[in-house]
Protein backbone atom coordinates (compact mmCIF):
# COMPACT_ATOMS: atom_id res chain seq x y z
CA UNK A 1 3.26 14.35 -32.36
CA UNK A 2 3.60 13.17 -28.64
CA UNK A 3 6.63 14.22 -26.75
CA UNK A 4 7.84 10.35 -26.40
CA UNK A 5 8.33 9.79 -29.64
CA UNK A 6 9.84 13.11 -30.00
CA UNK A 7 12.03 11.89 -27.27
CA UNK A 8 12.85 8.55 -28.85
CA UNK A 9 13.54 10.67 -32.19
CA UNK A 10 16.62 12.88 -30.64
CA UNK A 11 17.79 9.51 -28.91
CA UNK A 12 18.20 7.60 -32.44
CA UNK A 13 19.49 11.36 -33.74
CA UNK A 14 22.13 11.02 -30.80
CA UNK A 15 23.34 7.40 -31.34
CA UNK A 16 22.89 7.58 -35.27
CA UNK A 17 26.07 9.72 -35.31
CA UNK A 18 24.82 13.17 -33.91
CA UNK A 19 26.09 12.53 -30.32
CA UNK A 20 29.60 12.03 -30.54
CA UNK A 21 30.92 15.01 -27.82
CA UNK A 22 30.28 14.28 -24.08
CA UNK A 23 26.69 15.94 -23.40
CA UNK A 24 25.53 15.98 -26.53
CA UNK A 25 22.88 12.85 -26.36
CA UNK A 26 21.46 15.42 -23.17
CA UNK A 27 21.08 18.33 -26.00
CA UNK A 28 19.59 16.14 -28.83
CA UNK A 29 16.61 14.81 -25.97
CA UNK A 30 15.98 18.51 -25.06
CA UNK A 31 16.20 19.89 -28.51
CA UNK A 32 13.73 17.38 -30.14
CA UNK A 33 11.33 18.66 -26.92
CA UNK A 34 11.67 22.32 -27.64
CA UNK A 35 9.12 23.67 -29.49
CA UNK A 36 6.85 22.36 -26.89
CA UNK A 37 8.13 24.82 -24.31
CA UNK A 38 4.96 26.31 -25.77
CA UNK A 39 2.67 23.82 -24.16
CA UNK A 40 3.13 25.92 -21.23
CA UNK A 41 0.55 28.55 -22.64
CA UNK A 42 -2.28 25.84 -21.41
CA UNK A 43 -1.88 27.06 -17.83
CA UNK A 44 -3.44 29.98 -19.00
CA UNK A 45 -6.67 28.60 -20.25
CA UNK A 46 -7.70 26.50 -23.09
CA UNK A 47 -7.63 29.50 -25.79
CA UNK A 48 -4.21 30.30 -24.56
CA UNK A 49 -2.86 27.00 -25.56
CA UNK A 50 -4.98 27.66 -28.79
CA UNK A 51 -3.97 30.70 -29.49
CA UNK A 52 0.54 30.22 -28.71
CA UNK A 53 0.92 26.40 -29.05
CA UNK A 54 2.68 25.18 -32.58
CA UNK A 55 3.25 28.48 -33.31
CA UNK A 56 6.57 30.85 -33.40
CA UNK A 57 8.57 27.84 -31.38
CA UNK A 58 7.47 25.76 -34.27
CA UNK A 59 8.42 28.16 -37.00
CA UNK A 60 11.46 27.36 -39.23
CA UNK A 61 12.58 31.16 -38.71
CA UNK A 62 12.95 30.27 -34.79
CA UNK A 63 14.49 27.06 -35.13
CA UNK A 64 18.46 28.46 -35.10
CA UNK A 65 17.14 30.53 -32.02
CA UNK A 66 16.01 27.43 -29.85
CA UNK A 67 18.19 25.20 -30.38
CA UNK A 68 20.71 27.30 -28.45
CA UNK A 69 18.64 26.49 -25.24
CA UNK A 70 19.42 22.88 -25.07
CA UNK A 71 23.29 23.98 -25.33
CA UNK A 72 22.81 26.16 -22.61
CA UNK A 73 20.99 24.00 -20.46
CA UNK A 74 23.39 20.97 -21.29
CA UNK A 75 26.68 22.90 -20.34
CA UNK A 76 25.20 24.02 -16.72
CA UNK A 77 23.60 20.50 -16.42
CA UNK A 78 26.80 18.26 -17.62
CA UNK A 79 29.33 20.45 -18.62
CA UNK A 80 29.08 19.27 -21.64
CA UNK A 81 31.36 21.16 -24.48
CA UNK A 82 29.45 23.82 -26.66
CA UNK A 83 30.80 24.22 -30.34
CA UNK A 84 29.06 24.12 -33.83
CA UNK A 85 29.24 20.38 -33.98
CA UNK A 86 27.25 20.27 -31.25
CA UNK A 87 24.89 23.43 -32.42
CA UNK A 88 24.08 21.81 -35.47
CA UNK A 89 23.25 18.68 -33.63
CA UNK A 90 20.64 20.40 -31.65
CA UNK A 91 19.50 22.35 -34.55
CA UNK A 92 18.85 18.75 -36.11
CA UNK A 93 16.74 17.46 -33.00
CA UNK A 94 14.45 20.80 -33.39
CA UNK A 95 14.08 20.36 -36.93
CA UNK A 96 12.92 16.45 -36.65
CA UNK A 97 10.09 18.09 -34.21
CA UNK A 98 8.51 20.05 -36.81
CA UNK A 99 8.93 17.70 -38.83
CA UNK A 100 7.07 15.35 -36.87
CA UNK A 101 4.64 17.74 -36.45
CA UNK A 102 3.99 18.76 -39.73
CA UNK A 103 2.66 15.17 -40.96
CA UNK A 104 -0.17 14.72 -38.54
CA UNK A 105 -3.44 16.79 -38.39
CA UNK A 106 -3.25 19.13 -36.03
CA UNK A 107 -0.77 21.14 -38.27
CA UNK A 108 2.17 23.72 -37.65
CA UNK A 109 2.72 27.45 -38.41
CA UNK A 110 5.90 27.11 -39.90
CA UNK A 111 6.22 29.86 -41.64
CA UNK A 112 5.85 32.52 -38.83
CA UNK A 113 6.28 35.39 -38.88
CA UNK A 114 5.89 35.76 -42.21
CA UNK A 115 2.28 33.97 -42.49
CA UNK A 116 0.15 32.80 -39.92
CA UNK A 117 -1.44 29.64 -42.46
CA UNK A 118 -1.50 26.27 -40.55
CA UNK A 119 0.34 23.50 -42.58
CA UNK A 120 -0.44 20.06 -42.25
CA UNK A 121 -0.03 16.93 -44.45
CA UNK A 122 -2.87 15.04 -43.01
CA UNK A 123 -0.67 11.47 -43.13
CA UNK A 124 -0.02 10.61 -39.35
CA UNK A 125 -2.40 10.59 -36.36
CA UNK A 126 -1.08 12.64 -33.12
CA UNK A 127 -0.09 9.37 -31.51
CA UNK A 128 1.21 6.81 -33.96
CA UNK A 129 2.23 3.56 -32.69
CA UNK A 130 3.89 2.18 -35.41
CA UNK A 131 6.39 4.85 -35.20
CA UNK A 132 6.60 4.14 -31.42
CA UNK A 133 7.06 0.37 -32.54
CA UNK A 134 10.01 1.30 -35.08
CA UNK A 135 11.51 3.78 -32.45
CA UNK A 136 11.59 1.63 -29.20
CA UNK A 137 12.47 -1.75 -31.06
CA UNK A 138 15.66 0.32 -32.12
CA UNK A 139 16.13 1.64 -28.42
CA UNK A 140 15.56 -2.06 -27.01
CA UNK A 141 17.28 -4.13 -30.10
CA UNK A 142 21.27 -3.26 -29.06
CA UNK A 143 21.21 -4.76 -26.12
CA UNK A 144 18.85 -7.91 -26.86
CA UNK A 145 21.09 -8.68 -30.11
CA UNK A 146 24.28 -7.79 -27.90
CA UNK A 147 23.27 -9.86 -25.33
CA UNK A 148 22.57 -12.76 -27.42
CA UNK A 149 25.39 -12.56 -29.21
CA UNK A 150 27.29 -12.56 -26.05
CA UNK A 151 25.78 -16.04 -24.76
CA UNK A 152 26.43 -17.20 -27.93
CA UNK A 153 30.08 -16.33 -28.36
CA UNK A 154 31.05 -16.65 -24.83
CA UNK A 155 32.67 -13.08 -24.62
CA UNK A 156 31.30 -9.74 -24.85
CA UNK A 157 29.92 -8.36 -27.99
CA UNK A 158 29.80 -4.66 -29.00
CA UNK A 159 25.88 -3.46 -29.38
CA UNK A 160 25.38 -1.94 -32.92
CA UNK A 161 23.80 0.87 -31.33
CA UNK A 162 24.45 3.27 -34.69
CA UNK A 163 23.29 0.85 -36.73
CA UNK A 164 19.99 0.16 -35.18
CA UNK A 165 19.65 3.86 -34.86
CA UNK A 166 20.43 4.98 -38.54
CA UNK A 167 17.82 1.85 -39.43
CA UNK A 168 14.93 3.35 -37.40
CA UNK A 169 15.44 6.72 -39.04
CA UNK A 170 15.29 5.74 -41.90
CA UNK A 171 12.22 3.06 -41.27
CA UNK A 172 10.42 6.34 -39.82
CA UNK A 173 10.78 8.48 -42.87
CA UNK A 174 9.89 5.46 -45.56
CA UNK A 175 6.82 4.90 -43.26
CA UNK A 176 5.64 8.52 -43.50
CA UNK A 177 6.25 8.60 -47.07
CA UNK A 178 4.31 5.38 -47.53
CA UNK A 179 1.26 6.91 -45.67
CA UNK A 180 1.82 9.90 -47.92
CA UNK A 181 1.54 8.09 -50.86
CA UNK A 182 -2.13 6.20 -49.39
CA UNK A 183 -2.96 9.61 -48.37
CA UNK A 184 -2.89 11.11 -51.84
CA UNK A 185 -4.87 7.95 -52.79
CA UNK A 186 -7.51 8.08 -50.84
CA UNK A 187 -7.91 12.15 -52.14
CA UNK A 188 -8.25 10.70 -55.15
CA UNK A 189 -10.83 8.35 -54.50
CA UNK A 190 -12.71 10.61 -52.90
CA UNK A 191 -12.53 13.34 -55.48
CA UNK A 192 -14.05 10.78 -58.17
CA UNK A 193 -17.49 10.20 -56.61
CA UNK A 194 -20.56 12.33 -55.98
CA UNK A 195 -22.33 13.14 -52.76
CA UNK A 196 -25.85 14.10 -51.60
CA UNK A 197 -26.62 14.57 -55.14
CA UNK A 198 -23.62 17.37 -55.64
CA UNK A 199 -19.90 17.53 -56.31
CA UNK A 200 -17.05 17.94 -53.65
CA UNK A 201 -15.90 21.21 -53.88
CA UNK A 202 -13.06 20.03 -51.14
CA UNK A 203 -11.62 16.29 -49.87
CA UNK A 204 -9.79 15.40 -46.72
CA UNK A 205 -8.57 12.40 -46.06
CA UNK A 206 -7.73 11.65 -41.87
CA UNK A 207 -6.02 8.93 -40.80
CA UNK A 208 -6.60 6.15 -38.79
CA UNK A 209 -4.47 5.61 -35.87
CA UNK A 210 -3.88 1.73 -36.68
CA UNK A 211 -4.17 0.91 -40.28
CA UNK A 212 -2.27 2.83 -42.84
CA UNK A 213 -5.11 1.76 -45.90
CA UNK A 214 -8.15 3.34 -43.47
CA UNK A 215 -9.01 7.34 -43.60
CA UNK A 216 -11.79 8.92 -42.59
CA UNK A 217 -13.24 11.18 -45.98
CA UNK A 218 -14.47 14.60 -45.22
CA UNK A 219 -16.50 15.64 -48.16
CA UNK A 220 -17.77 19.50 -48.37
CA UNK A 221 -20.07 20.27 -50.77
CA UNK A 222 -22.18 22.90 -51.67
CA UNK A 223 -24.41 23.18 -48.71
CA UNK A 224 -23.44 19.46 -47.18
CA UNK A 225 -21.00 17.77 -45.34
CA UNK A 226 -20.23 13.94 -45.94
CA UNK A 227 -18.65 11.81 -43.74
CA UNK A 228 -17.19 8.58 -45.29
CA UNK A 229 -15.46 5.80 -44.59
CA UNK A 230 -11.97 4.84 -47.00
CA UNK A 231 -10.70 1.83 -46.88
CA UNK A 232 -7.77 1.11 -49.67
CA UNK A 233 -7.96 -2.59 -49.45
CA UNK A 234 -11.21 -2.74 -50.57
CA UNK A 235 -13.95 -0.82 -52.87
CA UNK A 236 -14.97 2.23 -51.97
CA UNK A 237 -18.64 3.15 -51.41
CA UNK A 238 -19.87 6.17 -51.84
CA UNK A 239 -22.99 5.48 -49.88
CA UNK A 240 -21.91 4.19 -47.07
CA UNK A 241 -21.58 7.58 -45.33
CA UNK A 242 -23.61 10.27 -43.78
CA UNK A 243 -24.63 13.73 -45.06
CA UNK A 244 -24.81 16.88 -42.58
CA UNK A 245 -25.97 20.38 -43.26
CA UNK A 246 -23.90 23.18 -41.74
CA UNK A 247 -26.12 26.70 -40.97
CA UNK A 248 -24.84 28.83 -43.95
CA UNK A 249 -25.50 31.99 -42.36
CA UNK A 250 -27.30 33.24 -39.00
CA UNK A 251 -27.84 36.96 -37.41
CA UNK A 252 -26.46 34.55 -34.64
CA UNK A 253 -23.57 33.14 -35.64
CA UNK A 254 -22.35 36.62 -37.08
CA UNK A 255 -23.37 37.75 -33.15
CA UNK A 256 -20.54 35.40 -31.56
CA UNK A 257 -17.67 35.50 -34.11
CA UNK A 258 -16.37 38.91 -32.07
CA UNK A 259 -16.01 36.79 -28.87
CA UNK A 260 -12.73 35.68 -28.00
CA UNK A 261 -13.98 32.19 -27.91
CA UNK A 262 -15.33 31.95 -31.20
CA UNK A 263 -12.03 34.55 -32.89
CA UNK A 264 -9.39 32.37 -31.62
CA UNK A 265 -10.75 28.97 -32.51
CA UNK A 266 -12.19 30.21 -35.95
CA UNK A 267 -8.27 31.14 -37.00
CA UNK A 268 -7.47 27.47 -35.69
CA UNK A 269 -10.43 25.87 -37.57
CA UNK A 270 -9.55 23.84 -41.22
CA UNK A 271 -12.48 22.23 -41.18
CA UNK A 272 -15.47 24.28 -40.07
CA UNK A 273 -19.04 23.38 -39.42
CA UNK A 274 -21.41 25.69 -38.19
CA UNK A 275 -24.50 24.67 -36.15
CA UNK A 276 -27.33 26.69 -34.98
CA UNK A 277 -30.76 25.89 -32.91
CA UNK A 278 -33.08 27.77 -31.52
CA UNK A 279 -35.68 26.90 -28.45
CA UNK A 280 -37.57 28.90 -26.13
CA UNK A 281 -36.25 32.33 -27.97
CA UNK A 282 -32.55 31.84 -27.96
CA UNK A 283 -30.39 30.14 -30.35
CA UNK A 284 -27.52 27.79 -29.39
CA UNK A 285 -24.53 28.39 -31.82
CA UNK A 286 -21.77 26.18 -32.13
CA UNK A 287 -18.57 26.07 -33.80
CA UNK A 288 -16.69 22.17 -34.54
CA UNK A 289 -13.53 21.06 -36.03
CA UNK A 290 -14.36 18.37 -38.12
CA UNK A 291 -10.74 17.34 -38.24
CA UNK A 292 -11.56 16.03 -34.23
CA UNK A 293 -15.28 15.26 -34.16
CA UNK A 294 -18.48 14.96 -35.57
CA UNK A 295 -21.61 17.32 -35.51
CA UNK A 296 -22.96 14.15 -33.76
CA UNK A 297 -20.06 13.63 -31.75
CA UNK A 298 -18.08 17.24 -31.27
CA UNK A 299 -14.20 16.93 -29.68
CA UNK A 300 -12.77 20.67 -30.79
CA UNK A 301 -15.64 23.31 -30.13
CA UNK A 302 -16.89 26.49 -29.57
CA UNK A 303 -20.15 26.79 -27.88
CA UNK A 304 -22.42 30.10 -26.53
CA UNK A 305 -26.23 31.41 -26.45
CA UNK A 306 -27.67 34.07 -28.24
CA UNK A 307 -30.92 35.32 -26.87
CA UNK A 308 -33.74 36.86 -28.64
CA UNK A 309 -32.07 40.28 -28.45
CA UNK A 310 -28.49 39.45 -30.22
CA UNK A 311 -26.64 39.32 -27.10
CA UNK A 312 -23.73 36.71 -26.49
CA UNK A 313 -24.27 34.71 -23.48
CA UNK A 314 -21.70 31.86 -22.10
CA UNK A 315 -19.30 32.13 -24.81
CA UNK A 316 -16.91 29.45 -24.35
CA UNK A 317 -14.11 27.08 -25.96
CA UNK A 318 -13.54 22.89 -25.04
CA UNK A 319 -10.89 20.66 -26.47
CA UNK A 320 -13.64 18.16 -25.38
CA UNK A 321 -13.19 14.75 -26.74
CA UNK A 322 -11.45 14.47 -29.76
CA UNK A 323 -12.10 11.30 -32.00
C-alpha cells in the first residue's frame, strides 16, 4: 500500500485512542512507515529493491523489533515519554502496515525467517482511493463538523476527533472485508467455466483500482493463459477474453534462469509467463508477471538474448509499466 495512506492509518491509530502520552501521535506516523525503511534497497538497483523490499521489515517475527525505532526517534525528536503504553502503540502502527500490505497484490513475506512464501490476498490495488476517501474525510471531518457546529451555536464546539477516527477504522476494515468477500466471488466464477477448450488448473482474480464488482481473471490452463474480464454486476462471459501460450520449455530459457536477473525475479514471480523468439540465430527470452502486465503489454519483466551458442547476453530486470 502507498506510504500516505499508511500515514493517514497511524494518524486515525493516534487520535482513535492510541495517542494519549505527549509524542506518541509522532511514533504512531513513523511506526505505520517502518517497514518501508526497506525501500531504501532501490538505490541499489532494481533487483535490490526486488530482492530486500517487503521482506524481513515486513515479517511478523520483526515487528516487536521495529517498532522500537519510532520510540527512539520520537524521544530525541520530542522528548516524548517511552513506556509500554507507548510501545504497544507503535507496535500497533507496524502491524496496520502489514496489514495493509498483505491485502493488495504485490504480497508480503510475513513469515520470515521461517519461510520465504509471498502472501497476498489479492483484494486491494497498491493505491486504493476509496481507502484514501474514508481516511482523509476522517482527517478533514473534525474540524468541518466543529466548525459548523461552532457558527451554529455561537461558541466553540469540541471536534469529535476520536470518534471520526474509530469510524474510519472501522469503515477501512468492513471495506476490505467486503472486497474479500467479491474477491472469493469472482474465484468462483471463474473456476465454473472452461477456457481454450481446457479446464483451469488455477484462478486469480485482480482488482480494479475503482470498482469493487470489476477483477481482472487470470486463467492458467494446461498449456494456455486466459485473460478475462469479471464484472459482478453483470453476467459473466467466458468468451470475452483472450488466450496466450507461454513457451513450456526452451534450451534457452533453462540458459538464463542462472542469471541474477532472471533468479531474483523468478522467486518474486506468482504469476509466470514465459516467452521465447528467435530471429537471425538468437532467441529473445523473456520472463512477465502477469499480476502487472500482459504478454502484449509487459510492466514486471525480465528480458536477455541467447545466441546460437547458449550464451546469455544483456540479461536484465525492469519494473517497466505496470497495469
Amino acid at each position: 500500500m502507498d506510504n500516505v495512506t499508511h500515514t493517514l492509518t497511524g494518524w486515525m491509530l493516534a487520535r482513535g485512542g492510541l495517542g494519549r502520552e505527549k509524542g506518541t501521535t509522532l511514533m504512531l506516523l513513523l511506526a505505520a512507515n517502518a517497514p518501508d525503511v526497506d525501500a531504501a534497497s532501490g538505490f541499489r538497483g532494481a533487483l535490490s529493491y526486488l530482492d530486500i523490499h517487503r521482506g524481513y521489515t515486513h515479517s511478523l517475527a520483526c515487528a516487536p523489533v521495529l517498532a522500537l525505532a519510532p520510540l527512539l526517534v520520537a524521544r530525541l525528536v520530542a522528548r516524548a515519554r517511552i513506556g509500554w503504553s507507548a510501545y504497544f502503540a507503535c507496535l500497533a502502527g507496524v502491524l496496520s502496515h502489514l496489514l495493509l500490505d498483505w491485502t493488495n497484490v504485490y504480497g508480503i513475506r510475513l513469515l520470515l525467517p521461517f519461510s520465504p512464501r509471498w502472501l497476498r490476498l489479492d483484494i486491494t490495488d497498491i493505491i486504493d482511493p476509496w481507502i484514501l476517501l474514508i481516511l482523509i474525510a476522517a482527517l478533514a471531518a473534525p474540524a468541518l463538523v466543529g466548525l459548523v457546529s461552532s457558527e451554529i451555536a455561537s461558541r466553540k464546539v469540541p471536534a469529535p476527533v476520536r470518534g471520526w477516527a474509530q469510524f474510519a477504522l472501522a469503515a477501512v476494515l468492513l471495506y476490505d472485508g467486503g472486497r474479500w468477500v467479491l474477491h472469493q466471488r469472482a474465484l468462483a466464477v471463474l473456476g465454473a467455466h472452461l477456457y481454450a477448450g481446457g479446464l483451469p488448473i488455477r484462478v486469480t482474480a485482480t482488482p480494479s483500482r475503482i470498482s469493487p464488482w470489476r477483477w481482472r481473471g487470470i486463467v492458467e490452463g494446461d498449456g494456455f493463459v486466459y485473460e478475462v474480464p469479471v464484472d459482478l454486476t453483470g453476467e459473466f462471459d467466458p468468451g470475452a477474453g483472450r488466450a496466450d501460450y507461454p513457451t513450456v520449455s526452451s534450451a534457452a530459457i533453462d540458459a538464463v534462469r542462472p542469471t541474477e536477473a532472471f533468479r531474483a525475479f523468478a522467486s518474486f514471480n506468482q504469476l509466470p509467463f514465459w516467452r521465447v523468439s528467435t530471429a537471425l540465430g538468437a532467441s529473445k527470452v523473456e520472463l512477465i508477471d502477469l499480476r502487472f502486465g500482459t504478454p502484449q503489454a509487459p510492466g514486471f519483466e525480465a528480458v536477455a538474448t541467447v545466441d546460437d551458442k547458449g550464451q546469455v547476453h544483456d540479461s536484465r530486470f525492469t519494473f517497466g509499466a505496470p497495469r
